[in-house]
PDB file of N, CA and C in Angstrom:
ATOM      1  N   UNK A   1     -17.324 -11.112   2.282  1.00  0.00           N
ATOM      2  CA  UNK A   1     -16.178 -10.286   2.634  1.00  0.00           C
ATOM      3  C   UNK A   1     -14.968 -10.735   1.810  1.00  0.00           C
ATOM      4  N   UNK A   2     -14.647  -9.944   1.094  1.00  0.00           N
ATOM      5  CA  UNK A   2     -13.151 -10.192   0.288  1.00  0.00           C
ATOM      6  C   UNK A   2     -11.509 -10.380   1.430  1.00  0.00           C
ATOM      7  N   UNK A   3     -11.486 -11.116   1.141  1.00  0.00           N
ATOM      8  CA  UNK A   3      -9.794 -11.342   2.136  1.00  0.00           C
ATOM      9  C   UNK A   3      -8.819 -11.962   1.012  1.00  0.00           C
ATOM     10  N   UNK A   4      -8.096 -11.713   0.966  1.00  0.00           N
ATOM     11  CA  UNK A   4      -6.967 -12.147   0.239  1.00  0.00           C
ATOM     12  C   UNK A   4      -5.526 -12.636   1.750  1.00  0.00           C
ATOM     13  N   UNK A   5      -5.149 -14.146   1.274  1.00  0.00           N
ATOM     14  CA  UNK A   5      -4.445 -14.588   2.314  1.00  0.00           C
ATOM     15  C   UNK A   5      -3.038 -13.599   1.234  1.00  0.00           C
ATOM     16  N   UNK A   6      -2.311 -13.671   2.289  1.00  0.00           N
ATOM     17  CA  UNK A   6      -0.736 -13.010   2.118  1.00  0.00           C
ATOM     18  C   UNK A   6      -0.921 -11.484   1.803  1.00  0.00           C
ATOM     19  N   UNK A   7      -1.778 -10.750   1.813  1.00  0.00           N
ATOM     20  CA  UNK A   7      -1.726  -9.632   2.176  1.00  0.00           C
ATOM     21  C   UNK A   7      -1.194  -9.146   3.855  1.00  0.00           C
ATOM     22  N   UNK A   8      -0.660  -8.519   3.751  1.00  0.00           N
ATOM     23  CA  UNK A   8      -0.318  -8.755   5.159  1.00  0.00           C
ATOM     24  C   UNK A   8      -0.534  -7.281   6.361  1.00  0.00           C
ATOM     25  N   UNK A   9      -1.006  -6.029   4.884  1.00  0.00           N
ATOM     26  CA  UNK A   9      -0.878  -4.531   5.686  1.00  0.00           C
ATOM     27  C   UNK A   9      -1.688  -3.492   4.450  1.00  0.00           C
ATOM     28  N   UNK A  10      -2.414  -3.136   4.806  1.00  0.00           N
ATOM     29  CA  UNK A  10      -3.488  -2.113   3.683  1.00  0.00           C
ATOM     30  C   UNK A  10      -3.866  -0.836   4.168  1.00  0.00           C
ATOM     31  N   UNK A  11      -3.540   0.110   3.863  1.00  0.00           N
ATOM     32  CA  UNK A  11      -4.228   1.205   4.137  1.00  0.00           C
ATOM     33  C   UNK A  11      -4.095   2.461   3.295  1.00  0.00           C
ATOM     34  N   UNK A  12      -5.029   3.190   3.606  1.00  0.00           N
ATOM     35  CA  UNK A  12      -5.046   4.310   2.895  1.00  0.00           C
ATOM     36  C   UNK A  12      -3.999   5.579   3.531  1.00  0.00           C
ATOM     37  N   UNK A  13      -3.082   6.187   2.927  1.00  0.00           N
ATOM     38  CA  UNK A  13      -2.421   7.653   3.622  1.00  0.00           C
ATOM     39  C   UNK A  13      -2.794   8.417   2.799  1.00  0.00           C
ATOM     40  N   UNK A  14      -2.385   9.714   3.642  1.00  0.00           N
ATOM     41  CA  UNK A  14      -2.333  11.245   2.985  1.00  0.00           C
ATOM     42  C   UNK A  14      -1.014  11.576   2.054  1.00  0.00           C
ATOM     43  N   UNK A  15      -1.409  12.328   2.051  1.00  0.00           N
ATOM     44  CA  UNK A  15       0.527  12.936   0.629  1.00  0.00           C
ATOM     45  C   UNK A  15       1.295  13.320   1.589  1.00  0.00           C
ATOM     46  N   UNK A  16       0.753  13.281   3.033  1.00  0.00           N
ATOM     47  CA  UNK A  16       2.154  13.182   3.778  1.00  0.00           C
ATOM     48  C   UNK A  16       2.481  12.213   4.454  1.00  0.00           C
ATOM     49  N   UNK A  17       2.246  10.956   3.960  1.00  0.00           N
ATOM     50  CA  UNK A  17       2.123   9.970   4.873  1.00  0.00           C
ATOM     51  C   UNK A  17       1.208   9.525   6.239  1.00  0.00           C
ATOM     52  N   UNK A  18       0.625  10.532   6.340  1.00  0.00           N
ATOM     53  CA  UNK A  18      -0.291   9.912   7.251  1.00  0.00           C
ATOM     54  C   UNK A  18      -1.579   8.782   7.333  1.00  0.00           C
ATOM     55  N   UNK A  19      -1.243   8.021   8.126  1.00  0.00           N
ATOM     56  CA  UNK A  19      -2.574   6.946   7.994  1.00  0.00           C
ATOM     57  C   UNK A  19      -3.967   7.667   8.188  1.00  0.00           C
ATOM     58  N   UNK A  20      -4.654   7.504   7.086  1.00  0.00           N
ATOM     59  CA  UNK A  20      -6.003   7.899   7.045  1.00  0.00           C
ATOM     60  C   UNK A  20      -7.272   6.113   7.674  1.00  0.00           C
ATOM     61  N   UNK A  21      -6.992   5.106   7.128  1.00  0.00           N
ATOM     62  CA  UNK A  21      -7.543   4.304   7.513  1.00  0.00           C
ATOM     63  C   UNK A  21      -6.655   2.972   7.278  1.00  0.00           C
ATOM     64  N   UNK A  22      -7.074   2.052   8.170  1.00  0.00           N
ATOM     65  CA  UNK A  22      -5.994   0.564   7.367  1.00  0.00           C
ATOM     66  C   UNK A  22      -4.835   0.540   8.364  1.00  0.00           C
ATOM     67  N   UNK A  23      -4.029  -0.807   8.268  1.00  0.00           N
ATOM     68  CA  UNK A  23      -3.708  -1.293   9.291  1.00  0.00           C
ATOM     69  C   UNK A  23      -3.429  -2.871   8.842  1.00  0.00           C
ATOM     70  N   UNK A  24      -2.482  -3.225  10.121  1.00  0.00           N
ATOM     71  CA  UNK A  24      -2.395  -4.543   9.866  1.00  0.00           C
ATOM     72  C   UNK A  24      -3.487  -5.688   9.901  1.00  0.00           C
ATOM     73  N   UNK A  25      -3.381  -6.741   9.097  1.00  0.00           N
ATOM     74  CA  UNK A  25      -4.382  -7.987   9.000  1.00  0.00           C
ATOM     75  C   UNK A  25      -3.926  -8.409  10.731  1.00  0.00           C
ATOM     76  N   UNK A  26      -5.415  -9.147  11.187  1.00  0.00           N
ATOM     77  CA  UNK A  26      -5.675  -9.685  11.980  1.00  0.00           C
ATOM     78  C   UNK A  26      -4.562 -10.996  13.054  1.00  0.00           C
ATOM     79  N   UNK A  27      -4.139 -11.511  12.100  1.00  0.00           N
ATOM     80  CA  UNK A  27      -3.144 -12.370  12.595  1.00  0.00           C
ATOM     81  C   UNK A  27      -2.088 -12.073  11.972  1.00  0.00           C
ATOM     82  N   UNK A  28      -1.372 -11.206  11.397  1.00  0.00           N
ATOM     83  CA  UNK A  28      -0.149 -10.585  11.344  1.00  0.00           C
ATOM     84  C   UNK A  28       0.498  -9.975  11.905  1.00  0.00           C
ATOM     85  N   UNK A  29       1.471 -10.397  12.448  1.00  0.00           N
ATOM     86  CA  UNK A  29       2.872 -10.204  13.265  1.00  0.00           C
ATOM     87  C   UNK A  29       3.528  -8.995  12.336  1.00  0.00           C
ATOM     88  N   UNK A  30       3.658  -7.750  12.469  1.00  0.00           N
ATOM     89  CA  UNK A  30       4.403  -6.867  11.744  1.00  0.00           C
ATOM     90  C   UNK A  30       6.177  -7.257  11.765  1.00  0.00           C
ATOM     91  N   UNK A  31       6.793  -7.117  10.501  1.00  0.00           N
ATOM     92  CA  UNK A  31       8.292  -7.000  11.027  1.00  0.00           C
ATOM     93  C   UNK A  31       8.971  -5.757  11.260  1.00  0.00           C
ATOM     94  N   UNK A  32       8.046  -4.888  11.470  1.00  0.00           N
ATOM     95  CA  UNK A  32       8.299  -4.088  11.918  1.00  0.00           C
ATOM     96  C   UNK A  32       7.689  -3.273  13.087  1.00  0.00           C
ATOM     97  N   UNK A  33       7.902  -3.190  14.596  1.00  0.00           N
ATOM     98  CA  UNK A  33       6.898  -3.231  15.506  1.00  0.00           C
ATOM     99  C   UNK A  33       6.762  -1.370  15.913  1.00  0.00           C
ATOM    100  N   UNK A  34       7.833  -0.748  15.682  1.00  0.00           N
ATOM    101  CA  UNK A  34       8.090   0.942  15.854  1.00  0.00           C
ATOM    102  C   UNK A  34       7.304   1.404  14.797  1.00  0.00           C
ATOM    103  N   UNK A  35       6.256   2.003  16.071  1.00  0.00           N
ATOM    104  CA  UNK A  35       5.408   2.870  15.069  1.00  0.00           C
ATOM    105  C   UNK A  35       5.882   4.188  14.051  1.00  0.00           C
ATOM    106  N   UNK A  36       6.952   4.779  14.817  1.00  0.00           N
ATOM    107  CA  UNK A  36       7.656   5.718  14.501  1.00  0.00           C
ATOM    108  C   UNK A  36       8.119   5.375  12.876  1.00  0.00           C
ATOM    109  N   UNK A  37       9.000   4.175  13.129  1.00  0.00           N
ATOM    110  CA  UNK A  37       9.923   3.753  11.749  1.00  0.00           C
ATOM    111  C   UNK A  37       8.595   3.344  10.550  1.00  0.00           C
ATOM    112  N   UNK A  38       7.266   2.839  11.363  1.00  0.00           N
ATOM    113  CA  UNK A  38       6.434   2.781  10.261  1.00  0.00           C
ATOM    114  C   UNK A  38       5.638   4.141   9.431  1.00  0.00           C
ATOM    115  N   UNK A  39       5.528   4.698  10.343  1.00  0.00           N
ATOM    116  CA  UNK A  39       5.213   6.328  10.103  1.00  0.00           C
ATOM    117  C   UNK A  39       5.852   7.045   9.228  1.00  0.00           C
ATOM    118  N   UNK A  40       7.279   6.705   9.488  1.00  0.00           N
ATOM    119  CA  UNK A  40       8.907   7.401   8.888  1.00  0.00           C
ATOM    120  C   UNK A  40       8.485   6.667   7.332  1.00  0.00           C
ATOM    121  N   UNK A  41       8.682   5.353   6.911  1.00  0.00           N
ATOM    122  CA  UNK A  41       8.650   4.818   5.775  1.00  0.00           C
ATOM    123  C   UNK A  41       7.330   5.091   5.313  1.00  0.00           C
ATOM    124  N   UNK A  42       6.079   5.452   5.659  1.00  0.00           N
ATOM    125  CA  UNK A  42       4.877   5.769   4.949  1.00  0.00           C
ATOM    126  C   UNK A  42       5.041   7.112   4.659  1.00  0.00           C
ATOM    127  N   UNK A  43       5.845   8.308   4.864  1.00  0.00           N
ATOM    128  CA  UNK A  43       6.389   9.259   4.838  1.00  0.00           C
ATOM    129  C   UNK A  43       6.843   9.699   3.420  1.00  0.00           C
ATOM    130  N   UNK A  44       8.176   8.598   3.807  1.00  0.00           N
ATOM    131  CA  UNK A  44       9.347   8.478   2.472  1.00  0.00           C
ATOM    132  C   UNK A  44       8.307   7.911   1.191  1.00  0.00           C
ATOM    133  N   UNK A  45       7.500   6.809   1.263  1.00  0.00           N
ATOM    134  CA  UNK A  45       6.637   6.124   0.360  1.00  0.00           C
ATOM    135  C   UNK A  45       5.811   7.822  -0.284  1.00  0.00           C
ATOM    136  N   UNK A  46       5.103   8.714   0.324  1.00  0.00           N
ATOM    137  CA  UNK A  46       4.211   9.804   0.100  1.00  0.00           C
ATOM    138  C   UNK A  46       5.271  10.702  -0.814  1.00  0.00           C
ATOM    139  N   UNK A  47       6.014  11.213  -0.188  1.00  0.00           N
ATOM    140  CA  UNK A  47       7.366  11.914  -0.881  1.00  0.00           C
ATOM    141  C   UNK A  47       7.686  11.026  -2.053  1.00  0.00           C
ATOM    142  N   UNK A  48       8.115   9.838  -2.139  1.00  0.00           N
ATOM    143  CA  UNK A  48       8.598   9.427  -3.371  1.00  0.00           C
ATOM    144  C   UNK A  48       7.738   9.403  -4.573  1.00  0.00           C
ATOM    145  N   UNK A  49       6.475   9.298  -3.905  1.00  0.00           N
ATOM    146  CA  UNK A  49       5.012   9.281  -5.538  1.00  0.00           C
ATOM    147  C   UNK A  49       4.942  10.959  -5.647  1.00  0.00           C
ATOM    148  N   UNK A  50       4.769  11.404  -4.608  1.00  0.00           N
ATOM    149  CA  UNK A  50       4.913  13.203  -5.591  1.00  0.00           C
ATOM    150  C   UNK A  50       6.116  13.396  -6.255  1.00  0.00           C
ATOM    151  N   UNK A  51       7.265  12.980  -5.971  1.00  0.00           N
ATOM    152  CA  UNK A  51       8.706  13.644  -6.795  1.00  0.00           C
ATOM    153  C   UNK A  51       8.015  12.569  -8.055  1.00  0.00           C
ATOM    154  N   UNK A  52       7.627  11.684  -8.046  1.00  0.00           N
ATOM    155  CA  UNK A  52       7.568  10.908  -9.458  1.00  0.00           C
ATOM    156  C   UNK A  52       6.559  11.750 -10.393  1.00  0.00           C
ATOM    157  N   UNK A  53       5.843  11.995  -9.626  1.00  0.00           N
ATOM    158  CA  UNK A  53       4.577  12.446 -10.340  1.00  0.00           C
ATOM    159  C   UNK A  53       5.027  13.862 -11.147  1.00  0.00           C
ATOM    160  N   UNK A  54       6.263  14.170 -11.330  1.00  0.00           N
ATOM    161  CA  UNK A  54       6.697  15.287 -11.903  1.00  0.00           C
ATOM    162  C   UNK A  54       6.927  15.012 -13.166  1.00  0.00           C
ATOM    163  N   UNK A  55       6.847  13.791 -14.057  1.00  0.00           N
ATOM    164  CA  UNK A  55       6.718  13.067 -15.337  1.00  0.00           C
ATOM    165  C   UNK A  55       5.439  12.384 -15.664  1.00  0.00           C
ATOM    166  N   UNK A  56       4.262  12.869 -15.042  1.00  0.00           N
ATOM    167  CA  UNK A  56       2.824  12.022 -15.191  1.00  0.00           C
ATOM    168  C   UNK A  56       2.498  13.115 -16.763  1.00  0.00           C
ATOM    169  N   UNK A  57       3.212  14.200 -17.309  1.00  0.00           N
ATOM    170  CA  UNK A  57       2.987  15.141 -18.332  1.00  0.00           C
ATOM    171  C   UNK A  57       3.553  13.728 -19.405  1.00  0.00           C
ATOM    172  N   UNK A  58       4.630  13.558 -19.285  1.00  0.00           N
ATOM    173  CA  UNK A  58       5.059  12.594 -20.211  1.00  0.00           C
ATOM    174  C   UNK A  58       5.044  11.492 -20.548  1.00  0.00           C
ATOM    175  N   UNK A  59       5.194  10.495 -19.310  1.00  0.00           N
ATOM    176  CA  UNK A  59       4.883   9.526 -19.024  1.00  0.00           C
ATOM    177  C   UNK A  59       3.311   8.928 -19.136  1.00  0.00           C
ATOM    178  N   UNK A  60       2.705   9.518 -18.368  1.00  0.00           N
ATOM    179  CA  UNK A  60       1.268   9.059 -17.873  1.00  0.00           C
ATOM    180  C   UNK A  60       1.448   8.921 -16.428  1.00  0.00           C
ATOM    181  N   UNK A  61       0.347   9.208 -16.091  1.00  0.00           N
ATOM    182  CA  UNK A  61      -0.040   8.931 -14.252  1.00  0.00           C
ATOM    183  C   UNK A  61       0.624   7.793 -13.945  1.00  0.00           C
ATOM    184  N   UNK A  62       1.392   7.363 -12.750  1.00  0.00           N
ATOM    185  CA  UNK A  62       1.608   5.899 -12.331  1.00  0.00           C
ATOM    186  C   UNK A  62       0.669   5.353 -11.987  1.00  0.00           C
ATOM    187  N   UNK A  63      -0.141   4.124 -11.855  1.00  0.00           N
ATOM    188  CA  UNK A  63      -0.441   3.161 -11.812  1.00  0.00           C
ATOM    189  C   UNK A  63      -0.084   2.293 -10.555  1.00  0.00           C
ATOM    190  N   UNK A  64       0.762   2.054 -10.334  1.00  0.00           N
ATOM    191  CA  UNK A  64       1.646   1.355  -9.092  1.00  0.00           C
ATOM    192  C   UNK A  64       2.982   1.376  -9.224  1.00  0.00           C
ATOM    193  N   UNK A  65       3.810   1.656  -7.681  1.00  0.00           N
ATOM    194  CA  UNK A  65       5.324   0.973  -8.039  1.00  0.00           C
ATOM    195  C   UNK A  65       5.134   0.235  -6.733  1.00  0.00           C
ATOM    196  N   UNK A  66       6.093  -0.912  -6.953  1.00  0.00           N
ATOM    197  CA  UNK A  66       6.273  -2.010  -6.129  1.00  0.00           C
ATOM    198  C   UNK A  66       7.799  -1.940  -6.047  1.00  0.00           C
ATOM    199  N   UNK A  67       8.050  -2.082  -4.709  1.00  0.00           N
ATOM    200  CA  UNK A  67       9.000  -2.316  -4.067  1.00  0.00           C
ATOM    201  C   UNK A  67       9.295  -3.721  -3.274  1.00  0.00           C
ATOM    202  N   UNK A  68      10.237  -4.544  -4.435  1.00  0.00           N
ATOM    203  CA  UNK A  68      10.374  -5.994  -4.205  1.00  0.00           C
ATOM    204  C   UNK A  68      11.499  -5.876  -2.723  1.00  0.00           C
ATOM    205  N   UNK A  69      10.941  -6.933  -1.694  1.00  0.00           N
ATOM    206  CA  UNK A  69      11.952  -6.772  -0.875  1.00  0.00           C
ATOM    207  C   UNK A  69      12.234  -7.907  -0.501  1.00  0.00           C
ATOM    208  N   UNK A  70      13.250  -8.494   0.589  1.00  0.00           N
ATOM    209  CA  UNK A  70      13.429  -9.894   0.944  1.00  0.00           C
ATOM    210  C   UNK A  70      12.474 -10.592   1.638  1.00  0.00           C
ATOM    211  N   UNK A  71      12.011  -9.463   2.360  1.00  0.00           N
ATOM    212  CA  UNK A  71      10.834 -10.357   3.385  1.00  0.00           C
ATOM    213  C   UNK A  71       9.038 -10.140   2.812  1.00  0.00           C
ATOM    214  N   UNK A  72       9.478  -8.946   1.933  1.00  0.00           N
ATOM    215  CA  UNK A  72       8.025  -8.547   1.895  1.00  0.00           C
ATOM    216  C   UNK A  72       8.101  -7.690   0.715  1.00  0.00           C
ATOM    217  N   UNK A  73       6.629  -7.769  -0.362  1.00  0.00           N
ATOM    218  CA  UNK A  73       6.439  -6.944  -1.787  1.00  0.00           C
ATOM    219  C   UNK A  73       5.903  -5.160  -1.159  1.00  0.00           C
ATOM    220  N   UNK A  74       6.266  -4.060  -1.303  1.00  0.00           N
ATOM    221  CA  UNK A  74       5.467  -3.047  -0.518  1.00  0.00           C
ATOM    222  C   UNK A  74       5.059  -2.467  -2.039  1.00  0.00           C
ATOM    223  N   UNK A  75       3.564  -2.401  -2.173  1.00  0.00           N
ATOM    224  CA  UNK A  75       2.684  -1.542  -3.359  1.00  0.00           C
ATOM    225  C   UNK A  75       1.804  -0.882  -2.730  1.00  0.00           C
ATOM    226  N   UNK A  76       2.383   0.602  -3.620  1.00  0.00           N
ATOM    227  CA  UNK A  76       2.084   1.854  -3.527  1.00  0.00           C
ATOM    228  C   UNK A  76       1.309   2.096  -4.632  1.00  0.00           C
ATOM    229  N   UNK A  77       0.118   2.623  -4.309  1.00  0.00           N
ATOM    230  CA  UNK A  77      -1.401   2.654  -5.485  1.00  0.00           C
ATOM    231  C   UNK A  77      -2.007   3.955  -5.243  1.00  0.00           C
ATOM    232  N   UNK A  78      -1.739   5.060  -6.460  1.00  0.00           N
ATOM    233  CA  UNK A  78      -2.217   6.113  -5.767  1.00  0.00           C
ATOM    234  C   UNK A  78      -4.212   6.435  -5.795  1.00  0.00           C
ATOM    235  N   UNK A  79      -4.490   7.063  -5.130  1.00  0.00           N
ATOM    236  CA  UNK A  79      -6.013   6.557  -5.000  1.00  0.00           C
ATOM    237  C   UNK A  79      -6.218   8.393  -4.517  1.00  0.00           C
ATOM    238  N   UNK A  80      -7.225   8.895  -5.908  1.00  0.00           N
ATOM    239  CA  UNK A  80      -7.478  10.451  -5.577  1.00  0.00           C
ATOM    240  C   UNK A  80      -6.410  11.132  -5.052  1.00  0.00           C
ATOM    241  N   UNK A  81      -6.204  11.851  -3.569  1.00  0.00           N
ATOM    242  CA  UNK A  81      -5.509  12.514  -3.669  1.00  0.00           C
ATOM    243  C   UNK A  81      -4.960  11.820  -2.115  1.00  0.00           C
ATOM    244  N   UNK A  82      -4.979  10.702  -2.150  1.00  0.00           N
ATOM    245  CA  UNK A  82      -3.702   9.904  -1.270  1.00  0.00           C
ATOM    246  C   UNK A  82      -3.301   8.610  -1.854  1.00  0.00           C
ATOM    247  N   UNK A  83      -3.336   7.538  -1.047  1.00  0.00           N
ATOM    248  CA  UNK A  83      -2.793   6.657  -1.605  1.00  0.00           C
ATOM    249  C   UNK A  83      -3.048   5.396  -0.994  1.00  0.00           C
ATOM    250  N   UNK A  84      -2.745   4.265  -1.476  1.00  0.00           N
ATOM    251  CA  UNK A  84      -2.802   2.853  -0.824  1.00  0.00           C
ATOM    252  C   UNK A  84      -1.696   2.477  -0.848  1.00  0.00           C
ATOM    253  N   UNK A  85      -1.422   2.087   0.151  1.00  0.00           N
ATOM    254  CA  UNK A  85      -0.259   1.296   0.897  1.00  0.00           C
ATOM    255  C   UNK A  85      -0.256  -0.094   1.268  1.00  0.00           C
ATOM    256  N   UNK A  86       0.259  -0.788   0.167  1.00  0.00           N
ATOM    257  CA  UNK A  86      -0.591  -2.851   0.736  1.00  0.00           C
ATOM    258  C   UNK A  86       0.879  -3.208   0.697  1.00  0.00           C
ATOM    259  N   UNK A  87       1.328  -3.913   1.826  1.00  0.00           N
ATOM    260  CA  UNK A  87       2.085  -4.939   2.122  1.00  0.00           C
ATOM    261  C   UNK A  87       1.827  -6.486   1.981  1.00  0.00           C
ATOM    262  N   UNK A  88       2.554  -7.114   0.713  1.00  0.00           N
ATOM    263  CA  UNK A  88       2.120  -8.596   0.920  1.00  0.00           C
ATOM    264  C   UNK A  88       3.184  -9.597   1.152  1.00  0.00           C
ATOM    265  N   UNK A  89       3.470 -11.015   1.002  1.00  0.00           N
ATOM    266  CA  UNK A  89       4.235 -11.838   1.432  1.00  0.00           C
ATOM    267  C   UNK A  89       4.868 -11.658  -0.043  1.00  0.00           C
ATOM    268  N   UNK A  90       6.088 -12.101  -0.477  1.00  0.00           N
ATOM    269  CA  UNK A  90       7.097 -12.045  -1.742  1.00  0.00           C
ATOM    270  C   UNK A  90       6.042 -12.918  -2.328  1.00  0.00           C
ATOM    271  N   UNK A  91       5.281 -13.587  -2.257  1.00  0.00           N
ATOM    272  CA  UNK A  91       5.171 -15.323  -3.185  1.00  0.00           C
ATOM    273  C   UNK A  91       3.746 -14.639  -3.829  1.00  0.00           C
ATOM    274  N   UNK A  92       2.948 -13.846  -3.148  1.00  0.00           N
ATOM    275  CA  UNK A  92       2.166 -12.697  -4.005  1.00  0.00           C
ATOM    276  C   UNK A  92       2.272 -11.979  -5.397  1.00  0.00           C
ATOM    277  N   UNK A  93       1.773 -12.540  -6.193  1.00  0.00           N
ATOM    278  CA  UNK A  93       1.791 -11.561  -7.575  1.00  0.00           C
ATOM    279  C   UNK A  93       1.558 -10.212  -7.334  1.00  0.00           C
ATOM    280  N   UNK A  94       2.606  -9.538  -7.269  1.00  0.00           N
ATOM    281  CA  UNK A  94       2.630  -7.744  -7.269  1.00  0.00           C
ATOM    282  C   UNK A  94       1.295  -7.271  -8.331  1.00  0.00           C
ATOM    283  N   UNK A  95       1.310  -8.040  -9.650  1.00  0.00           N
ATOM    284  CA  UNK A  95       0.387  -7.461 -10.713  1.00  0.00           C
ATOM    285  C   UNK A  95      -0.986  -7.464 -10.379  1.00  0.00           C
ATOM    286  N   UNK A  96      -1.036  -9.064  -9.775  1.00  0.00           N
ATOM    287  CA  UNK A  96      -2.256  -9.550  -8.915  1.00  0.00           C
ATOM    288  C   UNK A  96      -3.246  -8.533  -8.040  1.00  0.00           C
ATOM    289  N   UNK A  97      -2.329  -8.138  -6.680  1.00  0.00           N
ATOM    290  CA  UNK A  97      -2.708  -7.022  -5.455  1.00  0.00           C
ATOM    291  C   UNK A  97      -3.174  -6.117  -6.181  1.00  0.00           C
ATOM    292  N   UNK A  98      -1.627  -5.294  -7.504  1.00  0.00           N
ATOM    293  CA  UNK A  98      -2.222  -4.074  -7.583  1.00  0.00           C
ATOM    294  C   UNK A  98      -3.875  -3.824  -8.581  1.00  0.00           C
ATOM    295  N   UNK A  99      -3.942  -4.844  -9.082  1.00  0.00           N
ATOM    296  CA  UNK A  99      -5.511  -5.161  -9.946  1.00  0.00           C
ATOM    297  C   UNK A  99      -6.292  -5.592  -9.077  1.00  0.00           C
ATOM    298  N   UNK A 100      -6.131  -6.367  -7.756  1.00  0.00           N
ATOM    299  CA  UNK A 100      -7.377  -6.205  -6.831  1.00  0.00           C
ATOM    300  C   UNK A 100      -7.615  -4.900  -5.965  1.00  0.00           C
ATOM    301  N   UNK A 101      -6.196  -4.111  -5.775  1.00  0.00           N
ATOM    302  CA  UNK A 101      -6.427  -2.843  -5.388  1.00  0.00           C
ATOM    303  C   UNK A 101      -7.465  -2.140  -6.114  1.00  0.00           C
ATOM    304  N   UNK A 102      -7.068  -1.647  -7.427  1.00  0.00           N
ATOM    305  CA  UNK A 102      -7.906  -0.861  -8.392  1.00  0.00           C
ATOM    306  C   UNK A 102      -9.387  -1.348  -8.198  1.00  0.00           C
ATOM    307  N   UNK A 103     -10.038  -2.601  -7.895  1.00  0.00           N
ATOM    308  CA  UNK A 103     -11.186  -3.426  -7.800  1.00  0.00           C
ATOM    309  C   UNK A 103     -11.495  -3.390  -6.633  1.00  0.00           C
ATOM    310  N   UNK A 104     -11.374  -2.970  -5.687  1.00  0.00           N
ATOM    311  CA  UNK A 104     -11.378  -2.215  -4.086  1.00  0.00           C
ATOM    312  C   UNK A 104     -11.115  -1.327  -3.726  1.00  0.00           C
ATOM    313  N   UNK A 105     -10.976   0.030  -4.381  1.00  0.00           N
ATOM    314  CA  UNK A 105     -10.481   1.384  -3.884  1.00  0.00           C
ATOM    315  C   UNK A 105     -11.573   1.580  -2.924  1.00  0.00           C
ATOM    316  N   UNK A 106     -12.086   1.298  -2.270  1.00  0.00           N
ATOM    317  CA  UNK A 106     -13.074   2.058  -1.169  1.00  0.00           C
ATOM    318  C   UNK A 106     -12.310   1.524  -0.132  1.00  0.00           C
ATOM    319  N   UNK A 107     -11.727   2.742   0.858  1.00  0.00           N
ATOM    320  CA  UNK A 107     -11.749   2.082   2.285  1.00  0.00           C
ATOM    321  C   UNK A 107     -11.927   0.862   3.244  1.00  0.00           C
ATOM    322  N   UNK A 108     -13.274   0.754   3.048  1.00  0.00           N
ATOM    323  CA  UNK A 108     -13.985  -0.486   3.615  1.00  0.00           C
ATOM    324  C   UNK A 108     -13.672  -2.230   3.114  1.00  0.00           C
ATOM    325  N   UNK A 109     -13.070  -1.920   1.806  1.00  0.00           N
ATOM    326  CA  UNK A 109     -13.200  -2.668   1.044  1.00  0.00           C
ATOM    327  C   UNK A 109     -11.148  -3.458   1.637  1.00  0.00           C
ATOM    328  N   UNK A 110     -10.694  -2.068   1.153  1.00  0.00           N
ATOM    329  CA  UNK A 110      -9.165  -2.434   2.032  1.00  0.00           C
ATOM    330  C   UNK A 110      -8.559  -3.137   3.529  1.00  0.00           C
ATOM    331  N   UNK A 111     -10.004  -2.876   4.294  1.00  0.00           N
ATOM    332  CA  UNK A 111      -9.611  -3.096   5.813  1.00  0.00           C
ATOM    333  C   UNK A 111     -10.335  -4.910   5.578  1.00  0.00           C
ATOM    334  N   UNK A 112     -11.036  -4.810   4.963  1.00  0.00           N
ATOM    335  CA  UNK A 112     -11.681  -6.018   4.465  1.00  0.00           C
ATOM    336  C   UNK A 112     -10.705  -7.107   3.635  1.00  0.00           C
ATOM    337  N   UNK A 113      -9.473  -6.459   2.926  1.00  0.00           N
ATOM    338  CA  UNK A 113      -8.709  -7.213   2.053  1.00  0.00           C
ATOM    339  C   UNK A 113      -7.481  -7.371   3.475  1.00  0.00           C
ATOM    340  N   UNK A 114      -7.292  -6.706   4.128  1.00  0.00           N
ATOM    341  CA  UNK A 114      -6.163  -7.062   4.839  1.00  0.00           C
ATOM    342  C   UNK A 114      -6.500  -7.709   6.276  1.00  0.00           C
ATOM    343  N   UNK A 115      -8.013  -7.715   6.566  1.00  0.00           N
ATOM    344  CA  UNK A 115      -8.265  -8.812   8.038  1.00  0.00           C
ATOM    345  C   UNK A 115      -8.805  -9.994   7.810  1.00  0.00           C
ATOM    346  N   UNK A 116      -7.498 -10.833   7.737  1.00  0.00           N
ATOM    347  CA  UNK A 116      -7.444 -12.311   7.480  1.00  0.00           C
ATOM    348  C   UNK A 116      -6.898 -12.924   8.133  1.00  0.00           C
TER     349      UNK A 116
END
């Protein structure tokens, strides 16, 4: 079973934010406990990769964006036609996750990287 310590939240959503599978790791304390406000920000996360994706003509497809924060790295990995959502601890290589993401896109494989 693949686990990666400091992952801390993995799952797959829809393009509207909805949780399709995934969830917090096993002994992780969320800092955020409102399901609502987590719902709300997996939301805003879905919305922000389609408005981007309006330069994948020029640019190229994204790959990942990471959102460095004080308490926590949030990478957004788009996967077919939703997405992965991994929360890890700051001290986590962002480059790291999002290359074990790409090396785990299956479902099973995600709920497996985040119950540790």
């Amino acid at each position: 079973m693949c686990r990666i310590p400091g992952i801390k939240f993995a799952a797959i959503i829809n393009k509207h934010g909805k949780k399709i599978v995934g969830g917090f790791g096993s002994q992780v304390t969320p800092f955020e406990k409102d399901d609502k406000k987590i719902e709300m920000l997996s939301m805003e996360i879905a919305l922000d990769l389609s408005m981007r994706k309006e330069f994948d003509n020029s640019l190229g497809r994204i790959r990942a964006i990471v959102s460095y924060r004080e308490k926590a790295n949030v990478i957004t990995v788009p996967h077919e036609d939703n997405l992965m959502l991994i929360s890890s601890e700051t001290e986590l290589d962002p480059l790291k996750v999002v290359q074990i993401a790409y090396d785990n896109l299956a479902p099973v494989k995600i709920m497996e990287v985040a119950a540790h």
